[in-house]
PDB file of N, CA and C in Angstrom:
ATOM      1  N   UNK A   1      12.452 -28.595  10.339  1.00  0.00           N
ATOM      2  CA  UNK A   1      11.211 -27.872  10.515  1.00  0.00           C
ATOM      3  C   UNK A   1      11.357 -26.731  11.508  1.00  0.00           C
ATOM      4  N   UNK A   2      11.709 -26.941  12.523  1.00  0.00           N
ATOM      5  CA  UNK A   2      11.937 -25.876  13.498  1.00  0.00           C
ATOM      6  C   UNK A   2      12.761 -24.721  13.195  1.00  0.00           C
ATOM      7  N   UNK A   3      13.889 -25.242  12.211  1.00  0.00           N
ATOM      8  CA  UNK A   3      14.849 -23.749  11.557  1.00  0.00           C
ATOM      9  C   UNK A   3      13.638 -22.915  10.737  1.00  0.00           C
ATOM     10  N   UNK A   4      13.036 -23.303   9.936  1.00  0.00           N
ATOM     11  CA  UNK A   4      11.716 -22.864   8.828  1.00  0.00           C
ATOM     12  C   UNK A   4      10.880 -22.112  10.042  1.00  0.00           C
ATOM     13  N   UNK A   5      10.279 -22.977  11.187  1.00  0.00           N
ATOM     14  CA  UNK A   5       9.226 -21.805  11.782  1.00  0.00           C
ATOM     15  C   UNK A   5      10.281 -20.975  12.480  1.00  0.00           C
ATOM     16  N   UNK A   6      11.582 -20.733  13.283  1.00  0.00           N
ATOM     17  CA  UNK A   6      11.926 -19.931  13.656  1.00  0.00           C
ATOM     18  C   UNK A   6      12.185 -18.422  12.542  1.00  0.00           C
ATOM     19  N   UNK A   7      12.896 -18.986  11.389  1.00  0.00           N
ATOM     20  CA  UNK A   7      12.720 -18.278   9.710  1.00  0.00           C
ATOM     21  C   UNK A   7      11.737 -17.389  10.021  1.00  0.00           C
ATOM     22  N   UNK A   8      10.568 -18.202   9.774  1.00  0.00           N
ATOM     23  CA  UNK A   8       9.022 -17.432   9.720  1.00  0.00           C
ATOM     24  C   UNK A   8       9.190 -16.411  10.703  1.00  0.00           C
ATOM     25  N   UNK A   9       9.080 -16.962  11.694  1.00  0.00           N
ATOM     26  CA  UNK A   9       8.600 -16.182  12.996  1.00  0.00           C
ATOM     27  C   UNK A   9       9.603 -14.736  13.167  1.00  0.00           C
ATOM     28  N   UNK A  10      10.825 -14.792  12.406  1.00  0.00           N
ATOM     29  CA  UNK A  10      11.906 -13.362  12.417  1.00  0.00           C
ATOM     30  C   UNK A  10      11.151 -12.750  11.494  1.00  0.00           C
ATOM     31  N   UNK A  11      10.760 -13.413   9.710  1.00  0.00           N
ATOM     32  CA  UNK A  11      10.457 -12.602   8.986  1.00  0.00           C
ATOM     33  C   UNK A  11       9.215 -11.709   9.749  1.00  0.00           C
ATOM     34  N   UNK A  12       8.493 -12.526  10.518  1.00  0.00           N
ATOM     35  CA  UNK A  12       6.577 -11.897  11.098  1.00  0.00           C
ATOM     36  C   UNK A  12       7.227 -10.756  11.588  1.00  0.00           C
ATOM     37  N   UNK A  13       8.177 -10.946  12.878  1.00  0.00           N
ATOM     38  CA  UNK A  13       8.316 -10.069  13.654  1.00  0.00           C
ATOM     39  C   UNK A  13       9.228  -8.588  12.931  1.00  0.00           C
ATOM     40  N   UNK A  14       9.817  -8.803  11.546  1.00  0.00           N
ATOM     41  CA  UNK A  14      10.279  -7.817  11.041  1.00  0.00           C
ATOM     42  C   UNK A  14       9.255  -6.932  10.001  1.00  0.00           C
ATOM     43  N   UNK A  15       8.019  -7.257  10.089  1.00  0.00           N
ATOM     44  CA  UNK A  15       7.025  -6.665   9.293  1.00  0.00           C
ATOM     45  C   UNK A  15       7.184  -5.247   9.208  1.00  0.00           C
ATOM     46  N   UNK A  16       7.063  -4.642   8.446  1.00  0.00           N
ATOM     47  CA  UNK A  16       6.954  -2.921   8.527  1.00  0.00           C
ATOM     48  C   UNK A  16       8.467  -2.406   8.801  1.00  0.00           C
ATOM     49  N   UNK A  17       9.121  -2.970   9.291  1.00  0.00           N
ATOM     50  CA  UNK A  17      10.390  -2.538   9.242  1.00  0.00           C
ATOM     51  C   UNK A  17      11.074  -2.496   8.192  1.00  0.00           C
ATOM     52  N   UNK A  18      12.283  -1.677   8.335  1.00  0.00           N
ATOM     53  CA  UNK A  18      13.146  -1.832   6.807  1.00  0.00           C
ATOM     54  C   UNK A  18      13.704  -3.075   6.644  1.00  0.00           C
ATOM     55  N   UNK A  19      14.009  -3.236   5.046  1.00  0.00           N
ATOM     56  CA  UNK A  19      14.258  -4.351   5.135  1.00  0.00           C
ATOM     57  C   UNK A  19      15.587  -4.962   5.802  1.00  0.00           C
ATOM     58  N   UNK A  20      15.425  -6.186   6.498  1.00  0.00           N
ATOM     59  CA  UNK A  20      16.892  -6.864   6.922  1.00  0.00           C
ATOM     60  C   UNK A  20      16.511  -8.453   6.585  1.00  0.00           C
ATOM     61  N   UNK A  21      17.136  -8.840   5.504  1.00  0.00           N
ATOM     62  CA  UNK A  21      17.205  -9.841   4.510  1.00  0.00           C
ATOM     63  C   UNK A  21      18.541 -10.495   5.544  1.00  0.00           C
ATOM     64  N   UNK A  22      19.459 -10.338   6.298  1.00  0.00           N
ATOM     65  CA  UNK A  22      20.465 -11.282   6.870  1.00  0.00           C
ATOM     66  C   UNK A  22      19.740 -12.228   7.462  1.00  0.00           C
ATOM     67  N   UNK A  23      18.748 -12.195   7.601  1.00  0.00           N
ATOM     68  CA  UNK A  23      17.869 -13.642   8.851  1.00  0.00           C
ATOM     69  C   UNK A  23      17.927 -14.542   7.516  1.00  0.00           C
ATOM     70  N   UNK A  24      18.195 -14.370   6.397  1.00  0.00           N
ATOM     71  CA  UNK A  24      17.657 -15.694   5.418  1.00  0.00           C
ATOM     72  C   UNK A  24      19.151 -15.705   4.653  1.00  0.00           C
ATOM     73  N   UNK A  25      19.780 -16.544   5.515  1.00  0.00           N
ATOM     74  CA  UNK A  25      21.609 -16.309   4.769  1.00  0.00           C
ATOM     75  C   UNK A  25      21.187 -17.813   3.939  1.00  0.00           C
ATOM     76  N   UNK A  26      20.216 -18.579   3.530  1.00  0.00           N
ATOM     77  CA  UNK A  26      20.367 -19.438   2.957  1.00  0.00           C
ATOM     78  C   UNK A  26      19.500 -19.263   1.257  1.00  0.00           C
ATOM     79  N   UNK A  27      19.176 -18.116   1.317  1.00  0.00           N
ATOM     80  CA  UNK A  27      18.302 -17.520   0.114  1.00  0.00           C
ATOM     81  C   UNK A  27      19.537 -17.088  -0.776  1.00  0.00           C
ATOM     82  N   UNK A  28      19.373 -17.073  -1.706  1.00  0.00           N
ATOM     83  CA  UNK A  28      20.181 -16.839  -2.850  1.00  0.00           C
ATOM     84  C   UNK A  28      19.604 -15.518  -3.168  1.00  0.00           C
ATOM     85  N   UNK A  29      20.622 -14.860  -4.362  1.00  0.00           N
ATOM     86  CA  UNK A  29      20.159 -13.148  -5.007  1.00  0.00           C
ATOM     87  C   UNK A  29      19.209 -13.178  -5.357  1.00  0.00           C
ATOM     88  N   UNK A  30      18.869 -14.313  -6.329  1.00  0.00           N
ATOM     89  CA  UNK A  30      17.319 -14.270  -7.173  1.00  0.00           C
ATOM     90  C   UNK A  30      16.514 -14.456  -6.104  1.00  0.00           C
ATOM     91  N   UNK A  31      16.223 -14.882  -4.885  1.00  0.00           N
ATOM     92  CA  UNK A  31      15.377 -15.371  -4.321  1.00  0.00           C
ATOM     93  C   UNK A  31      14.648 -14.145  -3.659  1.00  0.00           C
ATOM     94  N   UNK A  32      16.520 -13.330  -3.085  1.00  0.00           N
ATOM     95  CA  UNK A  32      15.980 -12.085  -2.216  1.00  0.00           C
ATOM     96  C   UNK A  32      15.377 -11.159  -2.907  1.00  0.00           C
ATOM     97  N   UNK A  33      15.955 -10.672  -4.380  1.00  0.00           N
ATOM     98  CA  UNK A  33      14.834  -9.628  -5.665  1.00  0.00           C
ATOM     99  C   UNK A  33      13.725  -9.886  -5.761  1.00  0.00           C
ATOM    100  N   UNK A  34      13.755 -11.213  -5.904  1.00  0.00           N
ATOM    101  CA  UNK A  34      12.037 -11.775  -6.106  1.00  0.00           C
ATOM    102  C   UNK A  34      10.954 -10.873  -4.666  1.00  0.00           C
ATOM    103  N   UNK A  35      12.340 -11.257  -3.434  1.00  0.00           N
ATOM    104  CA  UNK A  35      10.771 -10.806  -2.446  1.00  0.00           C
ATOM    105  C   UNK A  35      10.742  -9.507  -2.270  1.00  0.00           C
ATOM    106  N   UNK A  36      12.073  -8.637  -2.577  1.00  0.00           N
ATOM    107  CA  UNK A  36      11.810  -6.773  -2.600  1.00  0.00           C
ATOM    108  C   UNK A  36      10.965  -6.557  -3.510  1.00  0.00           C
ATOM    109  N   UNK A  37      11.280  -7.316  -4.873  1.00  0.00           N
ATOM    110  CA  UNK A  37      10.297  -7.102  -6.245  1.00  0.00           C
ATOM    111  C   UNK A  37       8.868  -7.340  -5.721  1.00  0.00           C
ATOM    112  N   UNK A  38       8.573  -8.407  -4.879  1.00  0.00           N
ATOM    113  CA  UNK A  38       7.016  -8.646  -4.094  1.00  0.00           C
ATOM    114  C   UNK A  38       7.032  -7.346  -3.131  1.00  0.00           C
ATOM    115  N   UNK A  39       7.773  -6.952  -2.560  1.00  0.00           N
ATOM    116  CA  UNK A  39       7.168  -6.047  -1.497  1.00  0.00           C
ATOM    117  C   UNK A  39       7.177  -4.331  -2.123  1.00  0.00           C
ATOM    118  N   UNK A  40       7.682  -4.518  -3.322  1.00  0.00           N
ATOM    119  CA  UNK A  40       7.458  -3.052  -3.824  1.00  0.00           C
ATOM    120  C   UNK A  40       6.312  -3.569  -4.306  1.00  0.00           C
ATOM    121  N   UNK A  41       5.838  -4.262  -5.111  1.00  0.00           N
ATOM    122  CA  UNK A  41       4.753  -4.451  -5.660  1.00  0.00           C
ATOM    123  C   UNK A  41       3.505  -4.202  -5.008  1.00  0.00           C
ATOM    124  N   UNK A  42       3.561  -4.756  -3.879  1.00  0.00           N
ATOM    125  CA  UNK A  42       2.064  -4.644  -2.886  1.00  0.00           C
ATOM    126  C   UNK A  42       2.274  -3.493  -2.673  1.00  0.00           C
ATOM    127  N   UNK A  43       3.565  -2.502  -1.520  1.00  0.00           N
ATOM    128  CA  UNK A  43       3.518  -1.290  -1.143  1.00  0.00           C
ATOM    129  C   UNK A  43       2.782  -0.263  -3.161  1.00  0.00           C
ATOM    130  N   UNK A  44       3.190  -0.976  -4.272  1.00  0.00           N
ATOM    131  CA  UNK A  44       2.698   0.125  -5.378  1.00  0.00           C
ATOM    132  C   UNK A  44       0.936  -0.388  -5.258  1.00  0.00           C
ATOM    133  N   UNK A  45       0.657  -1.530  -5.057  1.00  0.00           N
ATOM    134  CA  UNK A  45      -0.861  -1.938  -4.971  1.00  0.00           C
ATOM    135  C   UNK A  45      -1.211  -1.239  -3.968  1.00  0.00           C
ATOM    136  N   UNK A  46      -0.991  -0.871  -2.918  1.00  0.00           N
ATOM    137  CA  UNK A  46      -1.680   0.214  -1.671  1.00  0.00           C
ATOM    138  C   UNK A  46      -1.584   1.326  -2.229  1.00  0.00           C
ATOM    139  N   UNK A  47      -0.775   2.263  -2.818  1.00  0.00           N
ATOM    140  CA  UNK A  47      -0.777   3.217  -3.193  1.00  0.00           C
ATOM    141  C   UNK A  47      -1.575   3.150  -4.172  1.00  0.00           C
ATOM    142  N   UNK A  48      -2.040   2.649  -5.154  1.00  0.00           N
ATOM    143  CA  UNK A  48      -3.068   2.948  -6.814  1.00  0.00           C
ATOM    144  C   UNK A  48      -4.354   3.124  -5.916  1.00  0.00           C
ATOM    145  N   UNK A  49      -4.505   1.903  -4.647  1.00  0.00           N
ATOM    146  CA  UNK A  49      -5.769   1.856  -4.016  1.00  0.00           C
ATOM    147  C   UNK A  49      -6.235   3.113  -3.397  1.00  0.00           C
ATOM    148  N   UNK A  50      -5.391   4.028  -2.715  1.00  0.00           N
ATOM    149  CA  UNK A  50      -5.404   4.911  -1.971  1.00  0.00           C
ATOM    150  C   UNK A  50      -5.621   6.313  -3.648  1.00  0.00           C
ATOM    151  N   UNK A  51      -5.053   5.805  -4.001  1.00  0.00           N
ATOM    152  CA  UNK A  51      -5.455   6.924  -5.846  1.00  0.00           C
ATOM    153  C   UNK A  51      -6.776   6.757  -6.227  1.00  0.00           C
ATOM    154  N   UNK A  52      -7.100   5.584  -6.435  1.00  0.00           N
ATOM    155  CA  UNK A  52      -8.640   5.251  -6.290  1.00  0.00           C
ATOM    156  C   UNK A  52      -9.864   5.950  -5.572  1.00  0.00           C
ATOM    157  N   UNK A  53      -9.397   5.471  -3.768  1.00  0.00           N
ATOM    158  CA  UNK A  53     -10.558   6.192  -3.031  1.00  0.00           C
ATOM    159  C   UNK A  53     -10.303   7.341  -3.387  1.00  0.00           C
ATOM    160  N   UNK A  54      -9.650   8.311  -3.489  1.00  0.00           N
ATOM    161  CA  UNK A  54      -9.531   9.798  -3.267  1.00  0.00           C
ATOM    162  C   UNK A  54      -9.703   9.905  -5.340  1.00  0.00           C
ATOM    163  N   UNK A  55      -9.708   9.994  -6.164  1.00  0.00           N
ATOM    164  CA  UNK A  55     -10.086  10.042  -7.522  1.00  0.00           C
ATOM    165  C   UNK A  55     -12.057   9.723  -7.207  1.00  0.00           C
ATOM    166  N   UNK A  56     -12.433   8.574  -6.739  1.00  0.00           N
ATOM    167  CA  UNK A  56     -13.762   8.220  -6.293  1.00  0.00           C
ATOM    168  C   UNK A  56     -14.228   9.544  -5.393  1.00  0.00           C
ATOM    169  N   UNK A  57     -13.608  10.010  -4.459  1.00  0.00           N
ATOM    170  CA  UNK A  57     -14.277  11.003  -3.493  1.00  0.00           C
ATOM    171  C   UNK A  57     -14.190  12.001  -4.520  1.00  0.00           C
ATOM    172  N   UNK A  58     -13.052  12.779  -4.867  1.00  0.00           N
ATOM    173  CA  UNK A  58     -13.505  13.975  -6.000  1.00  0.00           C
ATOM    174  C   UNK A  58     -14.648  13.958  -6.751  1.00  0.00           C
ATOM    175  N   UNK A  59     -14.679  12.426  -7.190  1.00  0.00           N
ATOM    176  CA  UNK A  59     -15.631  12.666  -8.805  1.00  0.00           C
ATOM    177  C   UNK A  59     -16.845  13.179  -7.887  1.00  0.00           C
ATOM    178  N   UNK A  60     -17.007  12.531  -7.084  1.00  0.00           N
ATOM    179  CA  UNK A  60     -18.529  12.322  -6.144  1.00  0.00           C
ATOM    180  C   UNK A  60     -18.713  13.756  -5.398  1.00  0.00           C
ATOM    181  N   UNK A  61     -17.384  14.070  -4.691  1.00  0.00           N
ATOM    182  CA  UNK A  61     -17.861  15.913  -4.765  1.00  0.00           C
ATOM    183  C   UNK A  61     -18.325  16.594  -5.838  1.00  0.00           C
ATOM    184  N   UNK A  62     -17.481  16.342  -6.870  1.00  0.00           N
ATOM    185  CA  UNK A  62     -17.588  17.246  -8.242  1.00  0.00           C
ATOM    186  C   UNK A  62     -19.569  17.146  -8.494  1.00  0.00           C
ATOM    187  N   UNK A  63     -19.724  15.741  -8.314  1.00  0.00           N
ATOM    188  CA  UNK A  63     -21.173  15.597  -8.986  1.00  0.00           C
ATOM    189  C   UNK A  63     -22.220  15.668  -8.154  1.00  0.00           C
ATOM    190  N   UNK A  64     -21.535  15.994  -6.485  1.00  0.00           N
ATOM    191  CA  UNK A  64     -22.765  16.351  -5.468  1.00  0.00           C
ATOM    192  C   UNK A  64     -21.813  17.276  -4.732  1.00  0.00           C
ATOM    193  N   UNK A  65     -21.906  18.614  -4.678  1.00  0.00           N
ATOM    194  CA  UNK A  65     -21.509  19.230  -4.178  1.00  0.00           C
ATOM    195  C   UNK A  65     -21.808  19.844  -2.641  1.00  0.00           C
ATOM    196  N   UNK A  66     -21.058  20.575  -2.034  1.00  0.00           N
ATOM    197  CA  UNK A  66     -21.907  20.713  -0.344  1.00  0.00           C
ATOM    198  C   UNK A  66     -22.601  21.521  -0.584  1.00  0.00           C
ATOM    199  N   UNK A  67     -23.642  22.038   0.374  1.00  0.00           N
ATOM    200  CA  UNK A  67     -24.660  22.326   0.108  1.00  0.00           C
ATOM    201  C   UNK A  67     -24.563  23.801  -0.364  1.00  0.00           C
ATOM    202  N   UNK A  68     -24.027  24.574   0.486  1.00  0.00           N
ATOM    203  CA  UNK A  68     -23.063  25.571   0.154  1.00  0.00           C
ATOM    204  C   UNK A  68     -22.697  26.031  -0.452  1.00  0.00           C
ATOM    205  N   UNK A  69     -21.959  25.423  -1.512  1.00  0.00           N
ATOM    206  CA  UNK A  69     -21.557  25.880  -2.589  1.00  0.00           C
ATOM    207  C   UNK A  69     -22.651  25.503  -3.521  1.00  0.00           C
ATOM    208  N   UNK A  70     -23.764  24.520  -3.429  1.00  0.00           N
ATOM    209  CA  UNK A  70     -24.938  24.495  -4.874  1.00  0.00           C
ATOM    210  C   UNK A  70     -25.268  26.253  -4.846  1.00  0.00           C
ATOM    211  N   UNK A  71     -25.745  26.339  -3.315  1.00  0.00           N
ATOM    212  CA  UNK A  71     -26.591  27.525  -3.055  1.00  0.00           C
ATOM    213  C   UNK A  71     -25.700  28.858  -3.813  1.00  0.00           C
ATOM    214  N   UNK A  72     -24.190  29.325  -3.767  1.00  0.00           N
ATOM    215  CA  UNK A  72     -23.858  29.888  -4.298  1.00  0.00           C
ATOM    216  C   UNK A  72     -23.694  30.106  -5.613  1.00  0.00           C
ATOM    217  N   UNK A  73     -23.901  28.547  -6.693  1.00  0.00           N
ATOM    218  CA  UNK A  73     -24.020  28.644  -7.724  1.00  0.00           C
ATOM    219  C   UNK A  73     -24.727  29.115  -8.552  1.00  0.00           C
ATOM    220  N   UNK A  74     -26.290  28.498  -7.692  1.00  0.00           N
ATOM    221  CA  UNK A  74     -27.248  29.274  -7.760  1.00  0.00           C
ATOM    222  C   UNK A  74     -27.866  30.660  -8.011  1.00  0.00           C
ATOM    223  N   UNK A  75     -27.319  31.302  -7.248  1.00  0.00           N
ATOM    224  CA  UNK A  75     -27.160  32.848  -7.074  1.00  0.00           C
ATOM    225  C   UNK A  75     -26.513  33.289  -8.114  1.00  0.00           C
ATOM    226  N   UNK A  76     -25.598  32.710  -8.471  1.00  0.00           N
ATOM    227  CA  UNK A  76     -24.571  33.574  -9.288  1.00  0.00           C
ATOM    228  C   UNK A  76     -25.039  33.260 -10.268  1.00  0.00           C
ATOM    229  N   UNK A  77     -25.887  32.096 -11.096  1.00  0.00           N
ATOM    230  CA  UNK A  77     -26.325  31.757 -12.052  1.00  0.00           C
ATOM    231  C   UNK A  77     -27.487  32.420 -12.279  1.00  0.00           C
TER     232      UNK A  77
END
């Protein structure tokens, strides 16, 4: 038990860093793909999310514009 929480406690403290997979010399190839394959996955799930808000903010400019520019449309129309 204590090898497992010390395990843990390297992977916590290597968060955000690049990866260094040597703390887990008892993981096999498939084991280590599996968790790059998990951590590209979430880093691609933050990114669609971040495509989202900003696709959401355009539409919502597009369909309420600042005030500014109604007023110039206006005019020109």
């Amino acid at each position: 038990m204590t090898s497992s929480r010390t395990s843990s406690n390297q992977v916590n403290e290597n968060a955000g860093k690049p990866e260094d997979y040597s703390i887990l010399p008892a993981w096999g190839e498939k084991e280590i793909s599996e968790l790059k394959l998990n951590h590209c996955l979430i880093n691609l799930s933050h990114k669609v999310n971040d495509l989202q808000e900003i696709i959401y903010r355009l539409n919502k400019t597009i369909q309420n514009p600042p005030f500014e520019k109604r007023v110039r449309v206006k005019e020109a129309g």
